[in-house]
Protein backbone atom coordinates (compact mmCIF):
# COMPACT_ATOMS: atom_id res chain seq x y z
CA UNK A 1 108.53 65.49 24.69
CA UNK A 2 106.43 63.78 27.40
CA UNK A 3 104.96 64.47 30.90
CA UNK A 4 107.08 61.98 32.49
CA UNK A 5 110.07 64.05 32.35
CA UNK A 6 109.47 66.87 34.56
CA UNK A 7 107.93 66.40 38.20
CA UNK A 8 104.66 67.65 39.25
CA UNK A 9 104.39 69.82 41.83
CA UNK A 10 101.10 70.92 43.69
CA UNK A 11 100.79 73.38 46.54
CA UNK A 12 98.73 71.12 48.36
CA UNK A 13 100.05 69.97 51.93
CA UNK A 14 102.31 66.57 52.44
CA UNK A 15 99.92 63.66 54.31
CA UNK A 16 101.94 62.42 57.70
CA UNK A 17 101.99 58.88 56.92
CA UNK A 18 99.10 56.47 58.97
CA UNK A 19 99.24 54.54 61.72
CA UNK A 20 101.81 54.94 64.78
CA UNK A 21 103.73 57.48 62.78
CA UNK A 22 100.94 59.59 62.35
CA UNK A 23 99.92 59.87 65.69
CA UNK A 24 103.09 60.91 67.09
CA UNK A 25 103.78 63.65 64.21
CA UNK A 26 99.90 64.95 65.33
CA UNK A 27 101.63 65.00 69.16
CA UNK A 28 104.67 66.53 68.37
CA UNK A 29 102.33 69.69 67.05
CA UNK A 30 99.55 69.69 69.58
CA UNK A 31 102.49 69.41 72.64
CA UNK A 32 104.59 72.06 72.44
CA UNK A 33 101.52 74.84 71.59
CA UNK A 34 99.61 73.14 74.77
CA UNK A 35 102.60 73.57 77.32
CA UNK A 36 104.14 76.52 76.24
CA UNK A 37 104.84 78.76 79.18
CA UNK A 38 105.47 82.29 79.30
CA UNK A 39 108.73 83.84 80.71
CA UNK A 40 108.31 86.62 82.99
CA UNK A 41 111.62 89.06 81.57
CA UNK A 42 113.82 90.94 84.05
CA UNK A 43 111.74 94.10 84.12
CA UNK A 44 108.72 91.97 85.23
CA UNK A 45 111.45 90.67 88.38
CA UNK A 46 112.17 94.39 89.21
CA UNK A 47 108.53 95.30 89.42
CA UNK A 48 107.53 92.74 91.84
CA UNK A 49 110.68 93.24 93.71
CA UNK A 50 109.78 96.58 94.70
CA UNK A 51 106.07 95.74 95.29
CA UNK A 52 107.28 92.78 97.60
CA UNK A 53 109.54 95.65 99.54
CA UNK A 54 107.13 98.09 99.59
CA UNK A 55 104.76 95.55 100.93
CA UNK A 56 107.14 94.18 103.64
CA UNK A 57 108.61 97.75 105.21
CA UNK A 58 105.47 98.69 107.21
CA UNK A 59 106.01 95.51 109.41
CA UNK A 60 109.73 95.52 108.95
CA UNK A 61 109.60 99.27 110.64
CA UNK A 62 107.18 98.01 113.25
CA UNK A 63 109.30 95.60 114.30
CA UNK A 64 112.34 98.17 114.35
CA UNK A 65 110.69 100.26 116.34
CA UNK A 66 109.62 97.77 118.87
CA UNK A 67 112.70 96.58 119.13
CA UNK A 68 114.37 99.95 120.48
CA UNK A 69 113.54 102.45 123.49
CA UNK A 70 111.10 105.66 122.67
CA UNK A 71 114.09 108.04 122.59
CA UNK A 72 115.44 106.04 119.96
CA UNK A 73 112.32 105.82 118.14
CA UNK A 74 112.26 110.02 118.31
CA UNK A 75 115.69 110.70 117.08
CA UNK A 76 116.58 111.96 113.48
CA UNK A 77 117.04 109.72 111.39
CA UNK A 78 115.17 106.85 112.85
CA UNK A 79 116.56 103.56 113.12
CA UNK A 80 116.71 101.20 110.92
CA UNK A 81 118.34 98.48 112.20
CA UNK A 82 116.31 96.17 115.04
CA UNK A 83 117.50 96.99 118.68
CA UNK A 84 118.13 95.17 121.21
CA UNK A 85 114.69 95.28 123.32
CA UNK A 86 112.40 93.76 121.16
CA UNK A 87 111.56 91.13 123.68
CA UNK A 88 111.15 93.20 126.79
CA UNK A 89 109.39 95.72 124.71
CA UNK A 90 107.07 92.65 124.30
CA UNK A 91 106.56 91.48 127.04
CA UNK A 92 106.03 94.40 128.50
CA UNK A 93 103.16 95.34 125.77
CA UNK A 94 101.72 91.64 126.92
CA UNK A 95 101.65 92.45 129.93
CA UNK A 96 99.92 96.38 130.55
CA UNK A 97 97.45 95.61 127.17
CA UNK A 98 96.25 92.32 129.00
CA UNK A 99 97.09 91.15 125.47
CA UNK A 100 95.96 87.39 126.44
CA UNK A 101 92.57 88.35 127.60
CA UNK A 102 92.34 90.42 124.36
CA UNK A 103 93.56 87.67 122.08
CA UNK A 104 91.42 85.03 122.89
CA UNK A 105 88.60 87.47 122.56
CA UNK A 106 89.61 88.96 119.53
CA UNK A 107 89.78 85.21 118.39
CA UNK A 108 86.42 84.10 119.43
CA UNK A 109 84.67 87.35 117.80
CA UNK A 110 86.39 87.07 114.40
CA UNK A 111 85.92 83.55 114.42
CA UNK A 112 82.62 83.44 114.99
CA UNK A 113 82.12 86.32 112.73
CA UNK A 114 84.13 84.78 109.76
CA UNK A 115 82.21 81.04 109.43
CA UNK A 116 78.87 82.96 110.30
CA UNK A 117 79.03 85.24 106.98
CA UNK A 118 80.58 82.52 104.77
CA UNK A 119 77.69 80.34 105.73
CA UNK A 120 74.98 83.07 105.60
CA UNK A 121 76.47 84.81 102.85
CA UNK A 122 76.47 81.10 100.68
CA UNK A 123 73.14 80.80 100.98
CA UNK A 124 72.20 83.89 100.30
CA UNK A 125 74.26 84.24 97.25
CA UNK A 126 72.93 80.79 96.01
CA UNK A 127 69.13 82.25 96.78
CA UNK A 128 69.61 85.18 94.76
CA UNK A 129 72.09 83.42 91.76
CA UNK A 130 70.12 80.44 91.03
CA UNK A 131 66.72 80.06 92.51
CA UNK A 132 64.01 81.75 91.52
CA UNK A 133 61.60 83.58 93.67
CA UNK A 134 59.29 86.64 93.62
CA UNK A 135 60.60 89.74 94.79
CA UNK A 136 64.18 88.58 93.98
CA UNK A 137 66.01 91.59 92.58
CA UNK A 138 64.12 93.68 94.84
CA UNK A 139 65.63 92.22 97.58
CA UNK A 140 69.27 92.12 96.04
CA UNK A 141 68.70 95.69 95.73
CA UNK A 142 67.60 96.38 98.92
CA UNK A 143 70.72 94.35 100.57
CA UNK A 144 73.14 96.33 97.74
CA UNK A 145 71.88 99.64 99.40
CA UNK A 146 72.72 98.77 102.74
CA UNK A 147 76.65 98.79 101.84
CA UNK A 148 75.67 102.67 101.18
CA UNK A 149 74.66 103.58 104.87
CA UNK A 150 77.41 104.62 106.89
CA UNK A 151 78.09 102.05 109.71
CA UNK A 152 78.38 105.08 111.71
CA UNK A 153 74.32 105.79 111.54
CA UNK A 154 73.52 103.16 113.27
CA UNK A 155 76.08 103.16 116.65
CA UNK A 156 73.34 104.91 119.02
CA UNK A 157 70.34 102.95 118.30
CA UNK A 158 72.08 99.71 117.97
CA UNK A 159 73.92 100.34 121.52
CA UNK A 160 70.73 100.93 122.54
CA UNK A 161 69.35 97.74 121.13
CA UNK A 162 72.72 96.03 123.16
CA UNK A 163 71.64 97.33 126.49
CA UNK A 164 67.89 96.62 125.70
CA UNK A 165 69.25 93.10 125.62
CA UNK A 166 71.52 93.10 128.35
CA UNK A 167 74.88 92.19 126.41
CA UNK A 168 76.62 95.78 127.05
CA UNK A 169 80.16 95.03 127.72
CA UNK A 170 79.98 91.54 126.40
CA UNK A 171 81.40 89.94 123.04
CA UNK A 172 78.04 88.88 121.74
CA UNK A 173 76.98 92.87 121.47
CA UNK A 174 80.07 92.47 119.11
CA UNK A 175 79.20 89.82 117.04
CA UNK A 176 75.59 89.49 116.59
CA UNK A 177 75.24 92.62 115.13
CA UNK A 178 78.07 91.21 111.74
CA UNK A 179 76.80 88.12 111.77
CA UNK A 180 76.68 88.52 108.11
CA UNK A 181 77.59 90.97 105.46
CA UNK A 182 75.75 92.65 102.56
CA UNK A 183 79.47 92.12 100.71
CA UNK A 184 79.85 88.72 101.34
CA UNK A 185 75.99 87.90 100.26
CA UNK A 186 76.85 90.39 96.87
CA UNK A 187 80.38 88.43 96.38
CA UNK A 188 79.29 85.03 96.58
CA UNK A 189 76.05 85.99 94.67
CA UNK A 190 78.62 87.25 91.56
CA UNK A 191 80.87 83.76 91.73
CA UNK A 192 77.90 81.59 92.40
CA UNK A 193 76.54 82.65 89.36
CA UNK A 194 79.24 82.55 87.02
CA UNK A 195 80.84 79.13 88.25
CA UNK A 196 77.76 77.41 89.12
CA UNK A 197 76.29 75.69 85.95
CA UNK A 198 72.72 75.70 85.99
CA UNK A 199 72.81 72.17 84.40
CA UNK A 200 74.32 70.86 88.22
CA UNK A 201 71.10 72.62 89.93
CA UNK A 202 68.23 71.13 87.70
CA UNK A 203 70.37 67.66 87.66
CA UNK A 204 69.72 67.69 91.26
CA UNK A 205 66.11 68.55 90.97
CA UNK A 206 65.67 65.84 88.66
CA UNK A 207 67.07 63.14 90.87
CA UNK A 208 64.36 64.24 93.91
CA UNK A 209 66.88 67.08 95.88
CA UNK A 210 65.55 69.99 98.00
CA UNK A 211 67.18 72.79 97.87
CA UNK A 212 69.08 72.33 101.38
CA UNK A 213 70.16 69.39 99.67
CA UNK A 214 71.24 70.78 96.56
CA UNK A 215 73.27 73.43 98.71
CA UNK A 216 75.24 71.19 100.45
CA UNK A 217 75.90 68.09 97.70
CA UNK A 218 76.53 70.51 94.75
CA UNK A 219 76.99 74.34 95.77
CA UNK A 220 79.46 73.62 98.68
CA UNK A 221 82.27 71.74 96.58
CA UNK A 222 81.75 74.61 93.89
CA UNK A 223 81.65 77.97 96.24
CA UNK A 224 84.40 76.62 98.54
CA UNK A 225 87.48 78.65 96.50
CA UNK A 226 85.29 81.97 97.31
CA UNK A 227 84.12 80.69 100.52
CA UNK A 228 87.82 80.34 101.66
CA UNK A 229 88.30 84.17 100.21
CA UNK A 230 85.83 85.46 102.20
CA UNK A 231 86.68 83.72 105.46
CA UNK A 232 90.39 85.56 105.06
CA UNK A 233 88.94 88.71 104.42
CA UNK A 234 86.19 88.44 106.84
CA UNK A 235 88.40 87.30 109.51
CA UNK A 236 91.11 89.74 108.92
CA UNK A 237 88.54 92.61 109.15
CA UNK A 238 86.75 91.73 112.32
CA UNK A 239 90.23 90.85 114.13
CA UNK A 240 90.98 94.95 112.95
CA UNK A 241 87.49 96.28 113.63
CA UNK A 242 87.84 99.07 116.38
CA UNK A 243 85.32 101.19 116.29
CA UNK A 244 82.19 99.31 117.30
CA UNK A 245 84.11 97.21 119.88
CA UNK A 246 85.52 100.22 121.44
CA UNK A 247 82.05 101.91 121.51
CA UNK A 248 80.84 98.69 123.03
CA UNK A 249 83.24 96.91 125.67
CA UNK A 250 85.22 98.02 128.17
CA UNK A 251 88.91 97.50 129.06
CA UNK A 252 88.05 94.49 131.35
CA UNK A 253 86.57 92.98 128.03
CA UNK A 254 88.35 94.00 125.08
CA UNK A 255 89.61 92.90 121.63
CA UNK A 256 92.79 93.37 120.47
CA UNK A 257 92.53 97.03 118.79
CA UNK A 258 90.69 97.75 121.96
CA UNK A 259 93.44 96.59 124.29
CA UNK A 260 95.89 98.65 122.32
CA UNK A 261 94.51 101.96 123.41
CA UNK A 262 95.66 101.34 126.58
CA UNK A 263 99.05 101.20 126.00
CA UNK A 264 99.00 104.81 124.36
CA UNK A 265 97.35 106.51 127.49
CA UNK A 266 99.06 108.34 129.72
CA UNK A 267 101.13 111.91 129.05
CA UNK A 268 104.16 110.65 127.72
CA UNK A 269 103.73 107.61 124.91
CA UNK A 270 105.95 105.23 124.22
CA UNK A 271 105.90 104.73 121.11
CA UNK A 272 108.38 101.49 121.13
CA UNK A 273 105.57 100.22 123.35
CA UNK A 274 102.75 100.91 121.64
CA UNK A 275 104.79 99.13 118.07
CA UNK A 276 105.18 96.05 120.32
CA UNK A 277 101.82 95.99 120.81
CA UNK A 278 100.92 96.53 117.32
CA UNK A 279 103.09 93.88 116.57
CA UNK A 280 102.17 91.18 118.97
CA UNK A 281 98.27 91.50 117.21
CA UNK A 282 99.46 91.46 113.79
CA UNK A 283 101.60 88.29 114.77
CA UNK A 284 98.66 85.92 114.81
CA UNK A 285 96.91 86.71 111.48
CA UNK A 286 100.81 86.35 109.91
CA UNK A 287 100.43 82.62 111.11
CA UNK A 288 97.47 82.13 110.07
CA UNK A 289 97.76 83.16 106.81
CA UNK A 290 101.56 81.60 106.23
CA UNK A 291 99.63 78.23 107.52
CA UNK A 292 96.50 78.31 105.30
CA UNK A 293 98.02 80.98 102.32
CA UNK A 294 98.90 78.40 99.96
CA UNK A 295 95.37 76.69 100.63
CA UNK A 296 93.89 79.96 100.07
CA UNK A 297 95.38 80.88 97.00
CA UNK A 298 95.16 76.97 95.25
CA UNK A 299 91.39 77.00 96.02
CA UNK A 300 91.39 80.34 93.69
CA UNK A 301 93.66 79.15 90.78
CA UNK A 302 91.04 76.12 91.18
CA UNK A 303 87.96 78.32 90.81
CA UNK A 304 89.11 80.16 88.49
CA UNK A 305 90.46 77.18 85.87
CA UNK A 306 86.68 75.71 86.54
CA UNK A 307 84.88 79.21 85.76
């Protein structure tokens, strides 16, 4: 009996056969694995159905309410179908609120505000994430602790500090005073230093590059998915910030939340009036963020692939 008569067999793995062949078996097994996507299943659609819902009805029932008289508004059950007045309701809101004084304002002051901290707060955060300098966590502690005074410390002596200066019952006693924030500096401090290689900062000190340089060649491109963040956020706040601009200005000068108020004085409130009001200041930051939302969000998927 020979050898020759019964096969061989080993455990060891079959070769793909060289050249072209090869190549295109290694593809076929590297593809598939690299562009498999996940499914979301129907409980995942349910879920963000009701979030999305949830989400909407505030703005759906501000609208409803604008949209009818303030009997309607009173009754039992409420409405919830949109009347017929929702553009004399308007109007009207427009109109008593001085809404176009108080828009162009409320622009200019969150505006302002909003490319003031992302440019303050950049710097900053690079300063603190990648340079080094004595006195450096002493200093991110000390701005940390100021996010844990209440704003509400500080009204009397900084009015006082407004009228020392003469800009009572003027938009720069709103702004100067949030020119910057100590959460912007602490955000873009945290995403500076996790998606800024420190390779890109000493590359540029090897080729001759100051700092102010290095900032604006190789920190800008790299912070602009946060710095887009913040501006949103930032803007969105001081377009909503009542308090200090109420304590400040006066109804000949106001904001937007400050130019509300004056649609709820009086005995009697209309309450359809003061939801048309409401809505006609939401209205602008729902453009602005249906115009630049995709923008917004991109520049995040885009920091967060490079991190």
């Amino acid at each position: 009996m020979t050898t020759e008569s019964f096969p061989v067999r080993t455990n060891a793995p079959a070769r793909p056969s060289s050249g072209r062949h090869a190549a295109r078996g290694r593809l076929r097994l590297f593809v598939p694995r690299a562009g498999r996507q996940h499914h979301a299943g129907p409980l995942a659609y349910v879920l963000l159905a009701i979030t999305a819902i949830l989400s909407i009805f505030p703005l759906y029932w501000t609208m409803v309410a604008a949209s009818t008289d303030n009997t309607r508004v009173s009754e039992t059950p409420p409405p919830f179908l949109p009347g017929p007045n929702l553009f004399s309701n308007l109007a009207r809101a427009w109109d008593e609120a001085a809404m176009g004084k108080a828009m162009i304002n409320s622009t200019i002051v969150a505006g302002v505000i909003a490319l003031s901290t992302v440019m303050f707060a950049t710097l900053a955060g690079f300063a603190f994430a990648k340079l080094r300098f004595k006195g450096r966590n002493v200093l991110l502690m000390l701005v940390i602790g100021t996010m844990m005074v209440p704003p509400q410390l500080g009204v009397v002596p900084l009015f006082m500090m407004m009228s020392e200066l003469g800009w009572s019952q003027q938009l720069p006693a709103v702004i100067f005073p949030t020119l910057v924030s100590a959460v912007g500096v602490f955000f873009m401090r945290q995403y500076l230093s996790e998606a800024l290689p420190d390779e890109l900062v000493e590359a540029g000190r090897v080729d001759g590059a100051h700092s102010l340089r290095i900032f604006w060649s190789i920190v800008l491109p790299v912070a602009r998915p946060a710095m887009a963040v913040l501006f949103m956020i930032t803007f969105v706040h001081a377009w909503n910030d009542f308090f200090w601009p109420f304590v400040v200005l006066d109804m000949t000068n106001p904001t937007v939340p400050v130019a509300l108020t004056q649609l709820s004085a009086g005995y009697v409130r209309d309450q359809s009036l003061i939801m048309a009001g409401a809505l006609l200041g939401t209205l602008p930051l729902l453009v602005m963020f249906i115009i630049f939302g995709r923008q917004i969000v991109s520049g995040i998927m885009a920091g967060a692939v490079k991190g």
